[in-house]
Protein backbone atom coordinates (compact mmCIF):
# COMPACT_ATOMS: atom_id res chain seq x y z
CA UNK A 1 20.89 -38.87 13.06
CA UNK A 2 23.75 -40.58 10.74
CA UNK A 3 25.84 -37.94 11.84
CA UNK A 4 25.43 -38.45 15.26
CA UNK A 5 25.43 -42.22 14.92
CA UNK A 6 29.33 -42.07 13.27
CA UNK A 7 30.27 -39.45 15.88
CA UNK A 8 29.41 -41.95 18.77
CA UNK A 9 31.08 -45.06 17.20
CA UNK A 10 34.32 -42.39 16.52
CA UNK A 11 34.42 -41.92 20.23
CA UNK A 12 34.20 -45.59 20.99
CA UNK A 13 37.03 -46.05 18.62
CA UNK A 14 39.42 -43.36 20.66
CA UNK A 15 38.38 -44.77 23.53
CA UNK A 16 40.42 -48.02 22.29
CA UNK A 17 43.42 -45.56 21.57
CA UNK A 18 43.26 -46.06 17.51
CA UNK A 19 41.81 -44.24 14.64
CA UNK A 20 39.05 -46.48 13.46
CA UNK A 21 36.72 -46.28 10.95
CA UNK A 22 36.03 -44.76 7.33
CA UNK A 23 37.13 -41.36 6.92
CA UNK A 24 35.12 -39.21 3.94
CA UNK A 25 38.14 -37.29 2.89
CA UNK A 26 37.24 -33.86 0.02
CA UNK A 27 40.34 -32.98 -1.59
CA UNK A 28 41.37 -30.42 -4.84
CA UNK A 29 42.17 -32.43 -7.72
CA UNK A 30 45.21 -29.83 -7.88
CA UNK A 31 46.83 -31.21 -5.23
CA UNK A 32 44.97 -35.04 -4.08
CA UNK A 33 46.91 -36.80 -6.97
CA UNK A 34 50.33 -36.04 -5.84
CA UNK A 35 50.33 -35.91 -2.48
CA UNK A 36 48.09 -38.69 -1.21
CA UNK A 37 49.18 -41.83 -2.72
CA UNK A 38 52.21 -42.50 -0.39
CA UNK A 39 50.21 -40.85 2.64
CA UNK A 40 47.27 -43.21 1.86
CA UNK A 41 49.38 -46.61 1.70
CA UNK A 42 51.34 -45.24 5.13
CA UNK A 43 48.38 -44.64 6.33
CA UNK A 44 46.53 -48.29 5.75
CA UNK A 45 49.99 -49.43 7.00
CA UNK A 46 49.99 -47.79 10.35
CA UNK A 47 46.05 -47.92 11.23
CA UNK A 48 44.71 -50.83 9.66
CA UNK A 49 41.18 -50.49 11.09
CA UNK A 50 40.81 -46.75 9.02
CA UNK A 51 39.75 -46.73 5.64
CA UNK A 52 39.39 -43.55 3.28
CA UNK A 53 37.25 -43.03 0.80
CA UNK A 54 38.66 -40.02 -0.89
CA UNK A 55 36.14 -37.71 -3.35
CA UNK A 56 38.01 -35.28 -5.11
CA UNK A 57 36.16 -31.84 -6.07
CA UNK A 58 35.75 -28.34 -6.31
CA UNK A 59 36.57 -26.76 -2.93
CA UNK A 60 34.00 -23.98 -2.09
CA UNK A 61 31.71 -26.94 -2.89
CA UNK A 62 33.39 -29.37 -0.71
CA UNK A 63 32.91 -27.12 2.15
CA UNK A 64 29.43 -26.73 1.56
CA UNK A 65 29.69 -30.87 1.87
CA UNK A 66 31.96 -30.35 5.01
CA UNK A 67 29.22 -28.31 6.72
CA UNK A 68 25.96 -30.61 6.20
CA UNK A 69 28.30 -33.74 6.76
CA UNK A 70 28.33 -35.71 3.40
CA UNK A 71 32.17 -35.61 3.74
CA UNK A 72 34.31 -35.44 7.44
CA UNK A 73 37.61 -34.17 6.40
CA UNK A 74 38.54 -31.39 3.87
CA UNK A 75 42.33 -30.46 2.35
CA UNK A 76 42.66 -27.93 -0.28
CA UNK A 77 43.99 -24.46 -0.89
CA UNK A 78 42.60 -21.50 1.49
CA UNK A 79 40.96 -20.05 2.38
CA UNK A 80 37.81 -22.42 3.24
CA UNK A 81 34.81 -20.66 4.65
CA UNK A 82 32.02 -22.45 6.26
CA UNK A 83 29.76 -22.21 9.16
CA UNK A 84 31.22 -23.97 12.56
CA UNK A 85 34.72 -25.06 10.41
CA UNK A 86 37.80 -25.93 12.14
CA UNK A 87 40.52 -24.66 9.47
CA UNK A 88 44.12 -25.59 10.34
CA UNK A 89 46.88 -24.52 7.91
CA UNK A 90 49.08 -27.09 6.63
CA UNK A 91 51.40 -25.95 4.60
CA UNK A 92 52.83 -23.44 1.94
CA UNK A 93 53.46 -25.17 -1.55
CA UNK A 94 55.74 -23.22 -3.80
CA UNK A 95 54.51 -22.83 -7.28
CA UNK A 96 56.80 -22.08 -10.68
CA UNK A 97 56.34 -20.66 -14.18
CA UNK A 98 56.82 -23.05 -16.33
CA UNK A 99 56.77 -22.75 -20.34
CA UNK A 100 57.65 -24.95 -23.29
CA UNK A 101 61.30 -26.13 -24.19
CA UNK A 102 60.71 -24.00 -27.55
CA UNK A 103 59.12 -20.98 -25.72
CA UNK A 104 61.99 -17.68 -26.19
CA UNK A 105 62.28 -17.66 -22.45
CA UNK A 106 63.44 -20.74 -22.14
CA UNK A 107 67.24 -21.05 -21.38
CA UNK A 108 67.82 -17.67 -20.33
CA UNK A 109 69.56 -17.66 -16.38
CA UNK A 110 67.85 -14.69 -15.45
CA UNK A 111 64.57 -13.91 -16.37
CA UNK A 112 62.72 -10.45 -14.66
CA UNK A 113 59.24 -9.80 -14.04
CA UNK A 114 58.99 -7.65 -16.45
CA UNK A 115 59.61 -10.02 -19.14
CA UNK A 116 56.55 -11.75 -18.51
CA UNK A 117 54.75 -8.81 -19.08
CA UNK A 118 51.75 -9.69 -22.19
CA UNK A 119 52.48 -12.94 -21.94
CA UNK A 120 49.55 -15.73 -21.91
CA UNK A 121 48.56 -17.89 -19.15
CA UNK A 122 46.72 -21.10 -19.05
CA UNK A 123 43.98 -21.70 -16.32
CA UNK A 124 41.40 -24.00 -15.02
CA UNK A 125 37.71 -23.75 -14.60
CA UNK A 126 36.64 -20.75 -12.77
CA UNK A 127 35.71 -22.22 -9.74
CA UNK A 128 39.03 -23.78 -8.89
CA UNK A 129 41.09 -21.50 -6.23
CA UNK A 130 43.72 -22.11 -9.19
CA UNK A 131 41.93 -19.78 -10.97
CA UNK A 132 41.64 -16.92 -9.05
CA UNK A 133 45.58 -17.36 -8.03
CA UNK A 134 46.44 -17.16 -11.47
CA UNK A 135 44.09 -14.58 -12.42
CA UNK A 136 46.04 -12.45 -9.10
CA UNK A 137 49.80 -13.54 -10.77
CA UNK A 138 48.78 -12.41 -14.25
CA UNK A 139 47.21 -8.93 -12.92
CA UNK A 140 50.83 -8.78 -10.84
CA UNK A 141 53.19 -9.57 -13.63
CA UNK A 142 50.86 -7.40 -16.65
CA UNK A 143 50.25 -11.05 -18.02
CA UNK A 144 46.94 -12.25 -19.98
CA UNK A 145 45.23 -14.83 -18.84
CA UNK A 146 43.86 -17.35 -21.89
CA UNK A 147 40.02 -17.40 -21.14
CA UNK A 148 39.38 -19.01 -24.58
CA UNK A 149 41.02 -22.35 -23.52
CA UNK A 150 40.55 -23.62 -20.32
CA UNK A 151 42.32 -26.74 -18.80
CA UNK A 152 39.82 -29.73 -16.63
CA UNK A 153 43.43 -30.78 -14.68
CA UNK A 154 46.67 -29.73 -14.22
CA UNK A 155 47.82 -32.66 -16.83
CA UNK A 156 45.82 -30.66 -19.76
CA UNK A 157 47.78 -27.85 -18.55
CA UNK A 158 51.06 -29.11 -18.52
CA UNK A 159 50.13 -30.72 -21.87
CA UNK A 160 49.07 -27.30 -23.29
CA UNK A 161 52.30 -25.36 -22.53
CA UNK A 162 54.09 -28.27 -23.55
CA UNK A 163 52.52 -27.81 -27.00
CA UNK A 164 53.04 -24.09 -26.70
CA UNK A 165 50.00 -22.67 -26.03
CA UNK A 166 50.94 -20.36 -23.34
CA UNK A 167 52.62 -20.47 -20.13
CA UNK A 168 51.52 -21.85 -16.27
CA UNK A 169 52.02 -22.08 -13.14
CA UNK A 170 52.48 -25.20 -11.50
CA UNK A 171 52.34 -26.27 -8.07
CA UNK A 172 55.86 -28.16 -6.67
CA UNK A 173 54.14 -31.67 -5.90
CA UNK A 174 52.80 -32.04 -9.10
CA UNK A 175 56.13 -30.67 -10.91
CA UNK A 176 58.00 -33.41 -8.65
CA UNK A 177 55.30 -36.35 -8.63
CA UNK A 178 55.51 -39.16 -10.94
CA UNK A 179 51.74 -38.79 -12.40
CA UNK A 180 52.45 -34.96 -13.39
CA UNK A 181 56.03 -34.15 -13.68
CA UNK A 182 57.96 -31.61 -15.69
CA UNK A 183 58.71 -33.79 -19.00
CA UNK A 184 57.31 -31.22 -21.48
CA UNK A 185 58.16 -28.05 -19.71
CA UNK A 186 60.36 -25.58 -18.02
CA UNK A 187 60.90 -23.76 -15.26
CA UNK A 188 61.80 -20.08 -15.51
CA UNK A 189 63.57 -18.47 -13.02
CA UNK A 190 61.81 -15.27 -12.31
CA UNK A 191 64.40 -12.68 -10.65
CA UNK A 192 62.70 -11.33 -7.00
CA UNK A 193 59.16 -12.59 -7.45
CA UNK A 194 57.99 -15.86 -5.55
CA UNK A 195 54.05 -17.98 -5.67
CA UNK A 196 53.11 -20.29 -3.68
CA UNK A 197 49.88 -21.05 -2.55
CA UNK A 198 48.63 -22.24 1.27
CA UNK A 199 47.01 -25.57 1.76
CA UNK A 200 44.77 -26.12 5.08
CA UNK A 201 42.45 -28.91 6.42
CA UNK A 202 39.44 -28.15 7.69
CA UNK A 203 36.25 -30.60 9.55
CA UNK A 204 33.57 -29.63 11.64
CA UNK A 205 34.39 -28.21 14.94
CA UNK A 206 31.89 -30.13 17.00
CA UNK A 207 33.08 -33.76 15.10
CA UNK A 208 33.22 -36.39 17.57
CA UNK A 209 36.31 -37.09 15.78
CA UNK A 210 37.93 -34.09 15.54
CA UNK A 211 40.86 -35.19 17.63
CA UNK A 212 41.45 -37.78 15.14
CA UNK A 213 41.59 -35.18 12.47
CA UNK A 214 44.41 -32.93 13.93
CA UNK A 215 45.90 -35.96 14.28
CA UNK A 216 45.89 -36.76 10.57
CA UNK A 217 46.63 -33.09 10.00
CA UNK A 218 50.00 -33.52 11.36
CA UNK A 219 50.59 -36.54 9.20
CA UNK A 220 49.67 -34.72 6.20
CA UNK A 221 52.15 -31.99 7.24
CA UNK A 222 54.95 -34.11 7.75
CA UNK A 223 54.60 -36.34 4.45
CA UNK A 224 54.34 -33.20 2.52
CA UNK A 225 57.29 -31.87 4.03
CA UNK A 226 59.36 -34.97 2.88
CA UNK A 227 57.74 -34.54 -0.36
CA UNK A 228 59.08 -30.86 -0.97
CA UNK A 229 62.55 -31.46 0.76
């Protein structure tokens, strides 16, 4: 019934030509810190009667929330699977190896694949998408992944290889965001080999407000291009 309640006061709201309202927005902590913070204050800027409250969270648990609508909009890494989900792709964020200033790969202008063969990768809790890419890069490049640490965020990551732990992969808007950044590390340039991992939206496909949410969709798009220009 709360459900259908917001869904009828969403289509009096387009009705008035705006987006209105509070939008329950689920998004990976891999990716919500650097990318929404100038799309947020836009936002506010441009359609000052919508709010977000933003949860961050796993994302195979956030479409579980998606589906029995405790949150309304979703953005994360793909693939999200849920019953009656409108998925839209976004876009494709380039990710980079990255290792210590000290590490012996560092410096060198040409590194191949096969020079990353045995070497140790850092990773996040299991049931991040994170960790299944990384576990796919490290069974690609004959790398190990390190099981007996494991990272809660991308900055315990990024602080690891700093220290030279091991090496990572990082994703482009948190290598180029102010709150993450590439102070500790490098980036290795890996000869013929390229990562990058696809981010989507997704909300229920019978929302009242689903209009609203392609709409936002195509912001997202657009201020992540910007970001990665």
């Amino acid at each position: 019934m709360l459900r259908e309640i917001r869904d009828i006061r969403a289509v009096a709201a387009r009705a008035r030509k705006q987006l209105s309202g509070v939008v329950r927005l689920g998004i990976t902590p891999t990716l919500g810190p650097y990318l929404l913070p100038a799309l947020i204050g836009a936002l506010n800027a441009e359609q000052s009667d919508m709010r977000f409250y933003i949860r961050e969270g796993i994302p195979a648990e956030q479409s579980r929330e998606l589906v029995s609508g405790r949150i309304d909009l979703m953005v994360g890494p793909g693939p999200v699977i849920g019953e009656d989900l409108e998925v839209v792709p976004l876009f494709d964020e380039p990710m980079s190896v990255v290792a210590s200033r000290s590490h012996h790969l560092a410096g060198l202008a040409h590194i191949d694949r096969s020079d990353l063969k045995g070497e140790r990768f850092l990773t996040l809790d299991p049931r991040h998408h994170y960790h299944q890419q990384v576990q796919r890069v490290c069974a690609e490049l004959g790398a190990e992944m390190l099981l007996d640490y494991e990272g809660t965020s991308l900055d315990s990551i990024h602080q690891m290889v700093g220290s030279g732990v091991g090496l990572a992969i990082l994703p482009e808007l948190y290598l180029r965001s102010e709150v993450g950044g590439d102070a500790l590390v490098v980036r290795l340039p890996v000869a013929n080999w390229r990562c990058e991992r696809a981010i989507v939206a997704a909300w229920r496909a019978k929302s009242a407000s689903a209009d609203d949410y392609r709409t936002l969709a195509q912001r997202i798009c657009s201020e992540a291009a910007g970001l990665l220009a």
